[in-house]
Protein backbone atom coordinates (compact mmCIF):
# COMPACT_ATOMS: atom_id res chain seq x y z
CA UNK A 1 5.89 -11.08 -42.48
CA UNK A 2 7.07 -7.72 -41.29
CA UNK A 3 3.85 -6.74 -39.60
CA UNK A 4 3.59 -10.27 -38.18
CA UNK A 5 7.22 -9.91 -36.68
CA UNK A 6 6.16 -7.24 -34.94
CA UNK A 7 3.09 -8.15 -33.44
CA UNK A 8 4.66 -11.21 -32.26
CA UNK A 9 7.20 -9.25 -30.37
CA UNK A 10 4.27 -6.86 -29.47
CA UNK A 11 2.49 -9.56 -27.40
CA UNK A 12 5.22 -10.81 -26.51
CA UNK A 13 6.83 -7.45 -24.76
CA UNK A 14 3.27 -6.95 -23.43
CA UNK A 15 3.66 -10.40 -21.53
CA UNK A 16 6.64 -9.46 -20.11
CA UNK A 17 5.40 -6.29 -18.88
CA UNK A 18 2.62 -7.73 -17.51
CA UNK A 19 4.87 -10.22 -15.92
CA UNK A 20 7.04 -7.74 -14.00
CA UNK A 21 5.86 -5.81 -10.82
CA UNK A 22 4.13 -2.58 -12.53
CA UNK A 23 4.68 -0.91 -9.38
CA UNK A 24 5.71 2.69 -9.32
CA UNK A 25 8.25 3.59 -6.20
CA UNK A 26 9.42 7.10 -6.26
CA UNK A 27 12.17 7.41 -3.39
CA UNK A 28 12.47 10.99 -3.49
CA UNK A 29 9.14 11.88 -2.31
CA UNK A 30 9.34 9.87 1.12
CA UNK A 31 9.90 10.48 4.45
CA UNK A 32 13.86 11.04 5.63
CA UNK A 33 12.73 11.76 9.09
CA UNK A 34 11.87 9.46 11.94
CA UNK A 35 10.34 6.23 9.88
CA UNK A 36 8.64 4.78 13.17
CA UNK A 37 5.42 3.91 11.60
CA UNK A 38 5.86 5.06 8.31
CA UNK A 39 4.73 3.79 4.68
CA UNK A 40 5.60 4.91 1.40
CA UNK A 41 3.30 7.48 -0.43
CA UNK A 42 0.19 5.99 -1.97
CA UNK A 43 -1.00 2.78 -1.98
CA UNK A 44 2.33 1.47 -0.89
CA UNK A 45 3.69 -0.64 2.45
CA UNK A 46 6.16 -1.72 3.63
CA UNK A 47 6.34 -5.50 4.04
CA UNK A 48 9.15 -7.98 5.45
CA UNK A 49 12.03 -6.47 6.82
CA UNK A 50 15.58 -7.13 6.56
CA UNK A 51 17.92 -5.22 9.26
CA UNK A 52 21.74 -5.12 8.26
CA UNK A 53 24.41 -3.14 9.59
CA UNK A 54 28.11 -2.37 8.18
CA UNK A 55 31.02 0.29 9.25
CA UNK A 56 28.70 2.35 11.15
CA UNK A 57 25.26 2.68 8.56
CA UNK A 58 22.37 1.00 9.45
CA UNK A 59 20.85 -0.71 6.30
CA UNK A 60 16.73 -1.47 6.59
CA UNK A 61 15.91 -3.42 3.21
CA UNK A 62 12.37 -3.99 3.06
CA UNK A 63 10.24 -5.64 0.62
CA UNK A 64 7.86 -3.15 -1.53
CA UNK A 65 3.73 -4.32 -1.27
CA UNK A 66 0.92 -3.22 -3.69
CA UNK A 67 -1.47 -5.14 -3.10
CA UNK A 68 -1.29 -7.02 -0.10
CA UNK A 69 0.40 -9.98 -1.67
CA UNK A 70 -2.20 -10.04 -4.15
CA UNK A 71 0.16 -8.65 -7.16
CA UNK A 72 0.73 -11.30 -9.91
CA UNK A 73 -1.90 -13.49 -9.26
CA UNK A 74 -1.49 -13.66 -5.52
CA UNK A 75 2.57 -14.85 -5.55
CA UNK A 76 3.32 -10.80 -4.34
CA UNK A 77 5.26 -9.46 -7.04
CA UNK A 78 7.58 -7.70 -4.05
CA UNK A 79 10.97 -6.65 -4.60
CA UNK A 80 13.18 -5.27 -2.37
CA UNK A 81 13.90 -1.60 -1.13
CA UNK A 82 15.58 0.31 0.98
CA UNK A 83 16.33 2.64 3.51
CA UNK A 84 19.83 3.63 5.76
CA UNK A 85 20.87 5.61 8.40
CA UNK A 86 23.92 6.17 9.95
CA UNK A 87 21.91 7.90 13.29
CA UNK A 88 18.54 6.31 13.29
CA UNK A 89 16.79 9.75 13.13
CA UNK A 90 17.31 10.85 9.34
CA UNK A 91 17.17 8.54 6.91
CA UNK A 92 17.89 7.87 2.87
CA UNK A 93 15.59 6.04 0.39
CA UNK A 94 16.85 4.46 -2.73
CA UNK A 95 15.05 3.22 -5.89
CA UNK A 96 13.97 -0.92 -5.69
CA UNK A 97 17.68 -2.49 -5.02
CA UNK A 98 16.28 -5.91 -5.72
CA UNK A 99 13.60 -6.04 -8.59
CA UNK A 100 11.41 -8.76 -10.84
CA UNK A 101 13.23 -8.58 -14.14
CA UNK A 102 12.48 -11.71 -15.83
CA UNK A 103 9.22 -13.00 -16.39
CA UNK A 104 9.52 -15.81 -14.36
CA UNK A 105 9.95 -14.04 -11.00
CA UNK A 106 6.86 -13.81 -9.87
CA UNK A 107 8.71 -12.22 -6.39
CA UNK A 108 12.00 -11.54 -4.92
CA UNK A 109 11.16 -12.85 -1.42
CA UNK A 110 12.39 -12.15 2.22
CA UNK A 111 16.45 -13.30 2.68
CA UNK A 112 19.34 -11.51 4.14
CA UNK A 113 22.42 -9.83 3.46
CA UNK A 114 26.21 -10.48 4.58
CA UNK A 115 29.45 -8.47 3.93
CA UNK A 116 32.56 -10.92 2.81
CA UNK A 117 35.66 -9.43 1.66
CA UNK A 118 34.34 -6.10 1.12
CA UNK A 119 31.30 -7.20 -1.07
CA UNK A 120 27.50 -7.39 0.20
CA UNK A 121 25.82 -10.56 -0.44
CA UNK A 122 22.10 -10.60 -0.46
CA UNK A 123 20.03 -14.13 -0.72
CA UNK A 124 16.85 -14.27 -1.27
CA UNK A 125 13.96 -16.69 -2.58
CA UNK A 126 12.33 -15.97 -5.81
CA UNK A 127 8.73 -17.53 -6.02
CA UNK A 128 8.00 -18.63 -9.93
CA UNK A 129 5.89 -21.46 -11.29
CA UNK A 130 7.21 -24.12 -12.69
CA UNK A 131 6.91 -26.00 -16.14
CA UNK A 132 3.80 -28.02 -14.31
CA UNK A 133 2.36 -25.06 -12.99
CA UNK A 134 3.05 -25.56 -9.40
CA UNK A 135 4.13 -22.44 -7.28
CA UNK A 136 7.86 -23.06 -6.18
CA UNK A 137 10.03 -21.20 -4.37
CA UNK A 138 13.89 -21.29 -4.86
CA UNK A 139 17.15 -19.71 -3.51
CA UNK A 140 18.76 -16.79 -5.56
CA UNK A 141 21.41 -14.61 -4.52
CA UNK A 142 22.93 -10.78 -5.98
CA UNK A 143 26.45 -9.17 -5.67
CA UNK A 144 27.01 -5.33 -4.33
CA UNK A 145 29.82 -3.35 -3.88
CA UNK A 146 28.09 -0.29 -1.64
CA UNK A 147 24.78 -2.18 -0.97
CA UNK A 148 23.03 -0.66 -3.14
CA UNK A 149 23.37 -1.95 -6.49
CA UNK A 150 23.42 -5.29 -6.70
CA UNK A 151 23.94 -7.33 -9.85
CA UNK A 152 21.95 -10.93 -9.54
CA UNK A 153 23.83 -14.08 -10.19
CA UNK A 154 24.01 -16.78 -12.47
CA UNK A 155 22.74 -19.72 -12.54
CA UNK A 156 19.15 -18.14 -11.00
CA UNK A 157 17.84 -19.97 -9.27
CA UNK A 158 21.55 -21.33 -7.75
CA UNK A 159 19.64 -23.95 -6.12
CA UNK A 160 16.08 -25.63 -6.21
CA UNK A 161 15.15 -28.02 -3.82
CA UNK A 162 16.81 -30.04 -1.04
CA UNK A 163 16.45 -33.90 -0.84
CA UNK A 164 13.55 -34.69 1.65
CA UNK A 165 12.15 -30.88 1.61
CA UNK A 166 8.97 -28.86 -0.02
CA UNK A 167 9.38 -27.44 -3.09
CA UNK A 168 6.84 -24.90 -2.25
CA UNK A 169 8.26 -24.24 1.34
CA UNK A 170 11.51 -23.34 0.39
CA UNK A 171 12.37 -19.86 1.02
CA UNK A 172 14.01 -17.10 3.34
CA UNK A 173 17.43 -17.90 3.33
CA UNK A 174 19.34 -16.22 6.30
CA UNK A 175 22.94 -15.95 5.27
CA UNK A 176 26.05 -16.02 7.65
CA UNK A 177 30.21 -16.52 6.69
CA UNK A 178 32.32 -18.15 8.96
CA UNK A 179 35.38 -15.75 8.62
CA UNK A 180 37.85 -18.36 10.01
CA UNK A 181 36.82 -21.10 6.64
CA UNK A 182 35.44 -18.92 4.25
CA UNK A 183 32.51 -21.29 4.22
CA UNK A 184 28.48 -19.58 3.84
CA UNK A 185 25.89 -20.71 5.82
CA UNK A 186 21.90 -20.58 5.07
CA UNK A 187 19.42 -21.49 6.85
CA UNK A 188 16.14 -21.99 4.99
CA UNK A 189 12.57 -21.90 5.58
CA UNK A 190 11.36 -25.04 4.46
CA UNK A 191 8.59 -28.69 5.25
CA UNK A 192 10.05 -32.71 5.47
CA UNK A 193 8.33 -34.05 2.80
CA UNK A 194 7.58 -37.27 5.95
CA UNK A 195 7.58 -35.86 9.40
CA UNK A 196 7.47 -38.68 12.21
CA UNK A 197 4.88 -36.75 13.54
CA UNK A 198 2.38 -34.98 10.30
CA UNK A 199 2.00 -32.31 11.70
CA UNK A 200 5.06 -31.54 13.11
CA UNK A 201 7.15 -31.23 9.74
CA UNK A 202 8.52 -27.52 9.98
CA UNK A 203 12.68 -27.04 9.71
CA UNK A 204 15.01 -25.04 9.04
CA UNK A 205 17.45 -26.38 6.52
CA UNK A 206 20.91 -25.96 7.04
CA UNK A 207 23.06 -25.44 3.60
CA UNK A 208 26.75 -24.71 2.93
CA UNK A 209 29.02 -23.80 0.78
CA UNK A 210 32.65 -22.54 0.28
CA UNK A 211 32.58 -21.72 -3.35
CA UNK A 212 28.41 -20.93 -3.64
CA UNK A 213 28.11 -23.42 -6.51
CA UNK A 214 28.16 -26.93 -4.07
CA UNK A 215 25.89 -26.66 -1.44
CA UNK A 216 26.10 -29.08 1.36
CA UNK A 217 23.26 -30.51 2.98
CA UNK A 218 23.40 -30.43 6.89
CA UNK A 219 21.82 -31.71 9.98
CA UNK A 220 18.53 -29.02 10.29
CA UNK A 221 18.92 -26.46 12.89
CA UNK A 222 15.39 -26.22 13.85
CA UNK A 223 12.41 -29.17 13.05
CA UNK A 224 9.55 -30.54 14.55
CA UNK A 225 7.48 -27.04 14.10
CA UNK A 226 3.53 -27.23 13.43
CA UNK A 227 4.04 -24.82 10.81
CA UNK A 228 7.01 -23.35 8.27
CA UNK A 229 9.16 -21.38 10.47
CA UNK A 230 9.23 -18.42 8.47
CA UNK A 231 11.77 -15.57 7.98
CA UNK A 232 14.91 -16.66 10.23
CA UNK A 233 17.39 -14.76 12.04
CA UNK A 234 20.21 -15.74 13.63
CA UNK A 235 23.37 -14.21 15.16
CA UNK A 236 25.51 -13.74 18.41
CA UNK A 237 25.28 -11.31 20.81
CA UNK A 238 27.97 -11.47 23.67
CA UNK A 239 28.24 -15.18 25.17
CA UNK A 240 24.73 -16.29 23.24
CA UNK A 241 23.56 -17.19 19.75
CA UNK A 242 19.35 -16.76 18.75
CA UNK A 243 17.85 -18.48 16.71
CA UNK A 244 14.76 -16.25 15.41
CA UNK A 245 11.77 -17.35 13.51
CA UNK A 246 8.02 -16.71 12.70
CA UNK A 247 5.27 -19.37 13.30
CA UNK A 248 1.95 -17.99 12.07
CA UNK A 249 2.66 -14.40 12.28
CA UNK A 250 4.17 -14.16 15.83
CA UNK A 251 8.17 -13.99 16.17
CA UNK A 252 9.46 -16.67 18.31
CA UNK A 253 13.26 -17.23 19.42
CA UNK A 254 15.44 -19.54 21.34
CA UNK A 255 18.68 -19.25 22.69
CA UNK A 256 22.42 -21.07 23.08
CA UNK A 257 25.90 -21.35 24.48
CA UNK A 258 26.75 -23.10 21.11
CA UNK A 259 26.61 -22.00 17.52
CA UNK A 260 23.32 -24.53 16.70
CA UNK A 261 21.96 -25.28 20.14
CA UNK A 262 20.98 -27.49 21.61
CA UNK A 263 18.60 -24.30 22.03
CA UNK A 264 17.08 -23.09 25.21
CA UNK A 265 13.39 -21.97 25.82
CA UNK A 266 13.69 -18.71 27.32
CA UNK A 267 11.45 -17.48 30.40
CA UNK A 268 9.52 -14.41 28.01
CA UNK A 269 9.19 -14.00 24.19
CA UNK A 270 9.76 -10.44 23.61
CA UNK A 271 9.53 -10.75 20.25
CA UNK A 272 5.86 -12.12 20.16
CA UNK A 273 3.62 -9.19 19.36
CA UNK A 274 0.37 -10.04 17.35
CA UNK A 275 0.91 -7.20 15.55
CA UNK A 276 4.01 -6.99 14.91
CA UNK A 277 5.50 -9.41 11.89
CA UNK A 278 8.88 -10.60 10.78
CA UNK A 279 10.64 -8.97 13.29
CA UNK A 280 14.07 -9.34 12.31
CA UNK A 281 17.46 -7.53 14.05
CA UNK A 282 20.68 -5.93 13.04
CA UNK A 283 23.52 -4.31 15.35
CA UNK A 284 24.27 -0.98 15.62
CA UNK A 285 26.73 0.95 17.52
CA UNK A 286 28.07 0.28 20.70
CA UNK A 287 26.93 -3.21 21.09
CA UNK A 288 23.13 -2.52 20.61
CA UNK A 289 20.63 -4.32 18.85
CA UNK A 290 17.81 -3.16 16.69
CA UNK A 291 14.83 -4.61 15.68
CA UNK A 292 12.98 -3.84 12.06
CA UNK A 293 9.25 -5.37 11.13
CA UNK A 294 5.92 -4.26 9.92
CA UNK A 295 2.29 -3.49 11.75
CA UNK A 296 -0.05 -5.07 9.23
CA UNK A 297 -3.32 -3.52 7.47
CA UNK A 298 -6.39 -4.54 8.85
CA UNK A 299 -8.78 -5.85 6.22
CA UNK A 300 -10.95 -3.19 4.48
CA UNK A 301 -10.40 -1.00 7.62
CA UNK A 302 -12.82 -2.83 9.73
CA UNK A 303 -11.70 -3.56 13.59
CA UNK A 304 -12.94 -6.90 13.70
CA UNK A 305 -11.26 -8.03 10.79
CA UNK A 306 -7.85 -9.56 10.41
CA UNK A 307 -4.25 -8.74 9.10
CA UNK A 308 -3.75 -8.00 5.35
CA UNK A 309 -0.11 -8.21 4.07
CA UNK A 310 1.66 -5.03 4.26
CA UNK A 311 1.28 -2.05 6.37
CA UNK A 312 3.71 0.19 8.27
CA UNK A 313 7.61 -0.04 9.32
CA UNK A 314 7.89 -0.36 13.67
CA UNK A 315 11.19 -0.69 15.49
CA UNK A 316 11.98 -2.04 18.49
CA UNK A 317 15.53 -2.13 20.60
CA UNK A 318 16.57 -5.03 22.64
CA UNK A 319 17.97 -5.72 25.67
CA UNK A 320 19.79 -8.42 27.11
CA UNK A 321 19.53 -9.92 30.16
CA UNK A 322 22.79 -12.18 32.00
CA UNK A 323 20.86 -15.74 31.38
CA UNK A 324 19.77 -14.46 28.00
CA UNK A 325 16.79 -13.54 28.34
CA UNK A 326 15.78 -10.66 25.54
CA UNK A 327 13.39 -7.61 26.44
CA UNK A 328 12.47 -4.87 24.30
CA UNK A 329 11.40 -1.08 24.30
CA UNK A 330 11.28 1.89 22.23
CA UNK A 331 14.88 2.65 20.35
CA UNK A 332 15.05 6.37 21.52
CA UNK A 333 15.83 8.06 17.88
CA UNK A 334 12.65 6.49 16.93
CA UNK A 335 10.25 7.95 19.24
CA UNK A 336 8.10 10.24 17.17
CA UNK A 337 8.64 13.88 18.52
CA UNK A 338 6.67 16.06 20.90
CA UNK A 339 5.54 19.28 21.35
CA UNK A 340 5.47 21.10 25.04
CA UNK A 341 3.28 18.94 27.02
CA UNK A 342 -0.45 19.55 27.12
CA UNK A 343 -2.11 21.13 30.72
CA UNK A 344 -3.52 17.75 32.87
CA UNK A 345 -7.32 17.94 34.02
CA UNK A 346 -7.86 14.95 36.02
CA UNK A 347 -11.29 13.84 36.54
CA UNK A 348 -11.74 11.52 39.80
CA UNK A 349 -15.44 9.81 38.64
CA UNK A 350 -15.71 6.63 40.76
CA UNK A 351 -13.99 5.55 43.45
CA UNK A 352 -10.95 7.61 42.77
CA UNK A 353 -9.37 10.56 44.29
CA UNK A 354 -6.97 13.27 42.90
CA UNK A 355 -3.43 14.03 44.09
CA UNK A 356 -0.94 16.60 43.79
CA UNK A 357 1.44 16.58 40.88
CA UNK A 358 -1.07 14.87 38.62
CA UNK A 359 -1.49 11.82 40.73
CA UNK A 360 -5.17 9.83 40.53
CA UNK A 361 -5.49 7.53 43.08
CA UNK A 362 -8.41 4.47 42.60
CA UNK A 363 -9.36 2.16 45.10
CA UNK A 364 -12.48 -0.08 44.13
CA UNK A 365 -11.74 -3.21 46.47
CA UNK A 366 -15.38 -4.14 45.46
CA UNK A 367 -15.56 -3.24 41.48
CA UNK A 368 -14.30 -0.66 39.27
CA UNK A 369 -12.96 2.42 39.81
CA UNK A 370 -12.10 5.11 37.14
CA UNK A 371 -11.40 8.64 36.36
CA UNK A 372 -11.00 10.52 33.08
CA UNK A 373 -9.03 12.60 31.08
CA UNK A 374 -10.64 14.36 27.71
CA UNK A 375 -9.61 16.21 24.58
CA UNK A 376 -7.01 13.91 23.92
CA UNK A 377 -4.90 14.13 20.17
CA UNK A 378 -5.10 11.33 18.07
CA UNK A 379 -1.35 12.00 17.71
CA UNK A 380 0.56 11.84 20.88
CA UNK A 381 2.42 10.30 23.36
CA UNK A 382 1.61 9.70 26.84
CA UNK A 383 3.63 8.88 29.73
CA UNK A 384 2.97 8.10 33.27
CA UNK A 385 3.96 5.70 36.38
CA UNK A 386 1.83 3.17 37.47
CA UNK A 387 1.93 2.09 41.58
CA UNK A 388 -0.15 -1.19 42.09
CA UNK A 389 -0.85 -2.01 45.39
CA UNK A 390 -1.58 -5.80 46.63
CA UNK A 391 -3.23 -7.75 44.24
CA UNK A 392 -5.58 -6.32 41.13
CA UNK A 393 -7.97 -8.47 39.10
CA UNK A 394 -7.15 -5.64 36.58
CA UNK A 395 -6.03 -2.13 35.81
CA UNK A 396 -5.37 0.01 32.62
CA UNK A 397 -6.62 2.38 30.52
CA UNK A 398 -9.45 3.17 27.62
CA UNK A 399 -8.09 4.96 24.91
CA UNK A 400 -9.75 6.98 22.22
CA UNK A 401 -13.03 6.40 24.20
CA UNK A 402 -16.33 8.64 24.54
CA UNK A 403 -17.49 10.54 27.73
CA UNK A 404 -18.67 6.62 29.23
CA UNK A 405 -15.88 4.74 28.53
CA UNK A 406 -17.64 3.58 25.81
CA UNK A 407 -16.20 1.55 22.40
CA UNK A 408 -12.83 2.92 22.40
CA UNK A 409 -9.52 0.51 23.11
CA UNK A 410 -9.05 -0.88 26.28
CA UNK A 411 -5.57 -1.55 27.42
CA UNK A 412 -5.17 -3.96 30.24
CA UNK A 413 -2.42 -5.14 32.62
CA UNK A 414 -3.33 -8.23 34.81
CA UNK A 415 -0.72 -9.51 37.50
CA UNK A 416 -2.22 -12.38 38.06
CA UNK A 417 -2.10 -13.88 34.56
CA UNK A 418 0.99 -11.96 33.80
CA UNK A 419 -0.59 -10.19 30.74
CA UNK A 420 -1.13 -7.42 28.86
CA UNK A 421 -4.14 -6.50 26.52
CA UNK A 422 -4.42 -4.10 23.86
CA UNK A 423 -7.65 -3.94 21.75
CA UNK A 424 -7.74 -7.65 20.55
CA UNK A 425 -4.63 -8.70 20.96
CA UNK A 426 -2.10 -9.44 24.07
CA UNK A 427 1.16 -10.44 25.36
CA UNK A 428 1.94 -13.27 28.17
CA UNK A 429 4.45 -13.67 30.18
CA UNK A 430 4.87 -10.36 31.14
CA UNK A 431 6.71 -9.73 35.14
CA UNK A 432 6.36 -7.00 37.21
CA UNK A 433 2.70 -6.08 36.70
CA UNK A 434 2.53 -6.17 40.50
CA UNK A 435 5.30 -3.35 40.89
CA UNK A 436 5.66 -0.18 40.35
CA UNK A 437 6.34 0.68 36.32
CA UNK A 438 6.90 3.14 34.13
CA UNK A 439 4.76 3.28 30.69
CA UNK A 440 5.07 4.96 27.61
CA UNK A 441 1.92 4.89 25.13
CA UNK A 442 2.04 6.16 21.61
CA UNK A 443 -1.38 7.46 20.17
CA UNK A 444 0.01 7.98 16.18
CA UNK A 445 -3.02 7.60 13.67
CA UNK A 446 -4.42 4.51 13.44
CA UNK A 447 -1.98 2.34 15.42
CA UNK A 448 -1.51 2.64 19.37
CA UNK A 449 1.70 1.06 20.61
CA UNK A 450 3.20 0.36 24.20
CA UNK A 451 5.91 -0.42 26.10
CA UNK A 452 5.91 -1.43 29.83
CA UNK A 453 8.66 -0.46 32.12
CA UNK A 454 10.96 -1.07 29.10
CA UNK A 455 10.99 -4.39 28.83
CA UNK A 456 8.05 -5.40 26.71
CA UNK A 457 6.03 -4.18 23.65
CA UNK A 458 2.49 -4.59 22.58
CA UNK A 459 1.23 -2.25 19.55
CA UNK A 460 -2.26 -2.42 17.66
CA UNK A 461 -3.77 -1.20 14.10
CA UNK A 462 -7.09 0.60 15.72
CA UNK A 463 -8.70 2.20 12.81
CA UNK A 464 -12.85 2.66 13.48
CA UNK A 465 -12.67 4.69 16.73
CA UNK A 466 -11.88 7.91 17.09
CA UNK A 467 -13.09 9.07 20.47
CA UNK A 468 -11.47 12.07 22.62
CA UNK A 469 -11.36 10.53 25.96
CA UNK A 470 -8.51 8.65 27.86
CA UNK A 471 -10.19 6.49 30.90
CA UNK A 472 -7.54 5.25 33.82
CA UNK A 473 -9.16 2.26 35.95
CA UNK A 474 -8.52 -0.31 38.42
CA UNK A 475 -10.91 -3.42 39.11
CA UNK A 476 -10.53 -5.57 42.74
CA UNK A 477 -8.09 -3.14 43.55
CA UNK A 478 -5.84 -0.37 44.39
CA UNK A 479 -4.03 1.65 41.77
CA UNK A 480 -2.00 4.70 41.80
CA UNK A 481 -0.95 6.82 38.25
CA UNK A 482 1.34 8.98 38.49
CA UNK A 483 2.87 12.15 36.77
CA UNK A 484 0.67 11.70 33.63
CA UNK A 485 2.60 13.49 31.15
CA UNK A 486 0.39 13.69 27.46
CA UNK A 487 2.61 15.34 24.41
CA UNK A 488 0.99 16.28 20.85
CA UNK A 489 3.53 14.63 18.32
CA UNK A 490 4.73 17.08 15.96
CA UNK A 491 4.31 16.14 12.16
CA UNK A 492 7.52 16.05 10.39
């Protein structure tokens, strides 16, 4: 009877093992330097971000891949971890703050944290299957004291399912207090069960509570999406409240004079960057805001394939114009650092001519017109300013190219359609491709990432090609670039 005990409780441990994430996260082994495009050690990544700031330290919670979503049978098995910084340049990691321990989490999904009488709250979904064996996802939450250790709730799951909402869309609770009532807010990733329209059935549900036992439900603050608007944000930022959210991968926002709209289109979507997912912000000192997401893998390593879950951390800063309007560039701590600049050979090869003060000037009013550059690192950052002059059908660069500008990743800026290419993905909406600019280009590894004039991002995972060649060009055109400026990055 003994012996059968015990191989009862054998199985039974064994099941429970099996159930929890088997992943093995060592914190003192990672990076503390600049985290710009970093991963954890082995086969790690970093997955859905969650920014937070509080008295000065700037917490980046992030949710721990294996497998690209693939761990326990495909629900993702993630759990949260984390990283802070108090100057964006050096950094702490902790052990998983947020972890399966039951074996009915199959995940402890994307949410967000608030601060409320000196305690850190963190929501958060946690995907399980239920006693039909349907995949649902419902709302959990944890208690901290320093953000760090957080003790989970009961009950958990605090709450299931809302009245006229999927159970299986149900997740990324975003979490705000209104200090004057005491009364939490969430606002929740979820589908009507009945749209008016079918295919128009994505919200975000609108909860509250003053004592987190009865939860209210109110009027949604988003609906009528053609997909689950995934992963909100939300906050105020001087005389405007954004609303941020994710519809298939891209980041989308809107913006309002009032706390829940009625919400504004604005003029450019910053935040939109194919490569670039769940871009959620925190603020940091002196009224700044900072962006945390994640550059996905590209399957088995093959350009022409698509995003796998997971991949590396990238920040972004934003900027705010007076209607509004967002823009974003590089945060400054987080620009990977350089060596002494590298000596600039120039090579004028068609309908270009070369300049003092490593100027190139190209003017191909009937075609193309390039010049080259060549032993360029595959880890390094290049600089220059680019003069346009009258209209272009196109201008840019090929990076990581061969001596004819073949294969390689072409970059490209058109004024005329207000957009900006990088390998096989782009940005719209971009102004002032017809003006004089100022560019900064980051070669680091397998991912190239840009910013234009400071005001918009673009970034790309390019893993096949490898070349040594940077190619400047101008089609239907005139094009000056000036003071090209190219700057090894130094490991840290």
């Amino acid at each position: 009877m003994k012996k059968l005990i015990h191989i009862i409780m054998l199985v039974a441990l064994c099941n429970f093992v099996y159930a929890q994430s088997d992943v093995y996260y060592n914190p003192k082994i990672q990076s503390t330097k600049n985290l710009q495009y970093w991963k954890p050690k082995g086969n790690l990544f970093v997955g859905d971000c969650m920014p937070f700031s509080h008295n000065g330290t700037f917490y980046n919670y992030w949710l721990l891949d294996s497998a690209h979503h693939a761990s326990l049978n495909g629900l993702g098995g993630h759990q949260w971890a984390l990283s802070t910084s108090t100057d964006l340049k050096t950094w702490k990691q902790y052990p998983v703050v947020l972890g399966i321990d039951e074996q009915w989490e199959k995940s402890i999904c994307t949410g967000s944290i608030v601060v409320y009488k000196g305690k850190f709250y963190a929501f958060y979904a946690t995907r399980l299957i239920d006693k039909e064996g349907k995949t649902n996802e419902q709302l959990s939450y944890a208690i901290s004291n320093d953000g760090i250790h957080f003790e989970k709730q009961k009950p958990n799951p605090f709450y299931t399912s809302a009245p006229g909402y999927s159970k299986r869309e149900f997740r990324d609770p975003k979490v705000f207090v209104d200090e004057k009532t005491g009364e939490f807010h969430l606002f929740v990733s979820s589908w009507q069960e009945n749209p008016v329209m079918a295919d128009f059935g994505g919200t975000l549900v609108h909860l509250t509570s003053k004592d987190l036992k009865d939860w209210k439900l109110q009027e949604p603050v988003l609906s009528g999406q053609n997909s689950t608007p995934e992963c909100p944000d939300y906050f105020k930022w001087n005389d405007w409240y954004y609303l941020i959210y994710g519809i298939g991968g891209d980041t989308y926002y809107v913006k309002s004079k009032s706390p829940y709209g009625p919400w504004e289109e604005p003029a450019t979507q910053a935040l939109v960057e194919g490569w670039v997912n769940v871009a959620k912000t925190a603020n940091f000192k002196d009224n700044r805001r900072i962006v945390s997401g994640w550059i996905p893998s590209r399957r088995d390593d093959k350009d022409e394939n698509g995003e796998s879950f997971g991949g590396n951390q990238v920040f972004r800063e934003l900027t705010q114009l007076a209607d509004g309007t967002l823009s974003s560039k590089f945060p400054a701590e987080l620009i990977p650092p350089t060596g002494p600049a590298l000596p600039i050979k120039i090579s004028a090869d068609l309908n270009a001519a070369l300049e003092a003060n490593n100027i190139v000037s190209i003017n191909s009013p009937n075609g193309t017109g390039a010049a080259h550059l060549a032993g360029i690192p595959r880890r390094c950052r290049i600089t220059m300013e680019i003069e346009p002059t009258g209209r272009n059908e196109e201008y840019g660069f090929v990076a990581r190219s061969d001596e004819k500008a073949d294969k390689g990743y072409r970059i490209t800026f058109s004024a005329i359609n207000k957009m900006v290419q990088l390998g096989d993905t782009e940005i719209k909406a971009v102004d002032g491709l017809d003006k004089p600019m100022k560019i900064d280009l980051i070669l680091h590894d397998d991912i190239i990432d840009l910013n234009i004039d400071g005001k918009r991002c673009i970034v790309n995972r390019t893993v096949e090609q490898k070349g040594g060649y940077f190619w400047l060009y101008a089609k239907h055109g005139q094009v000056k670039f000036k003071n090209v400026k190219i700057s090894p990055i130094i490991s840290e």
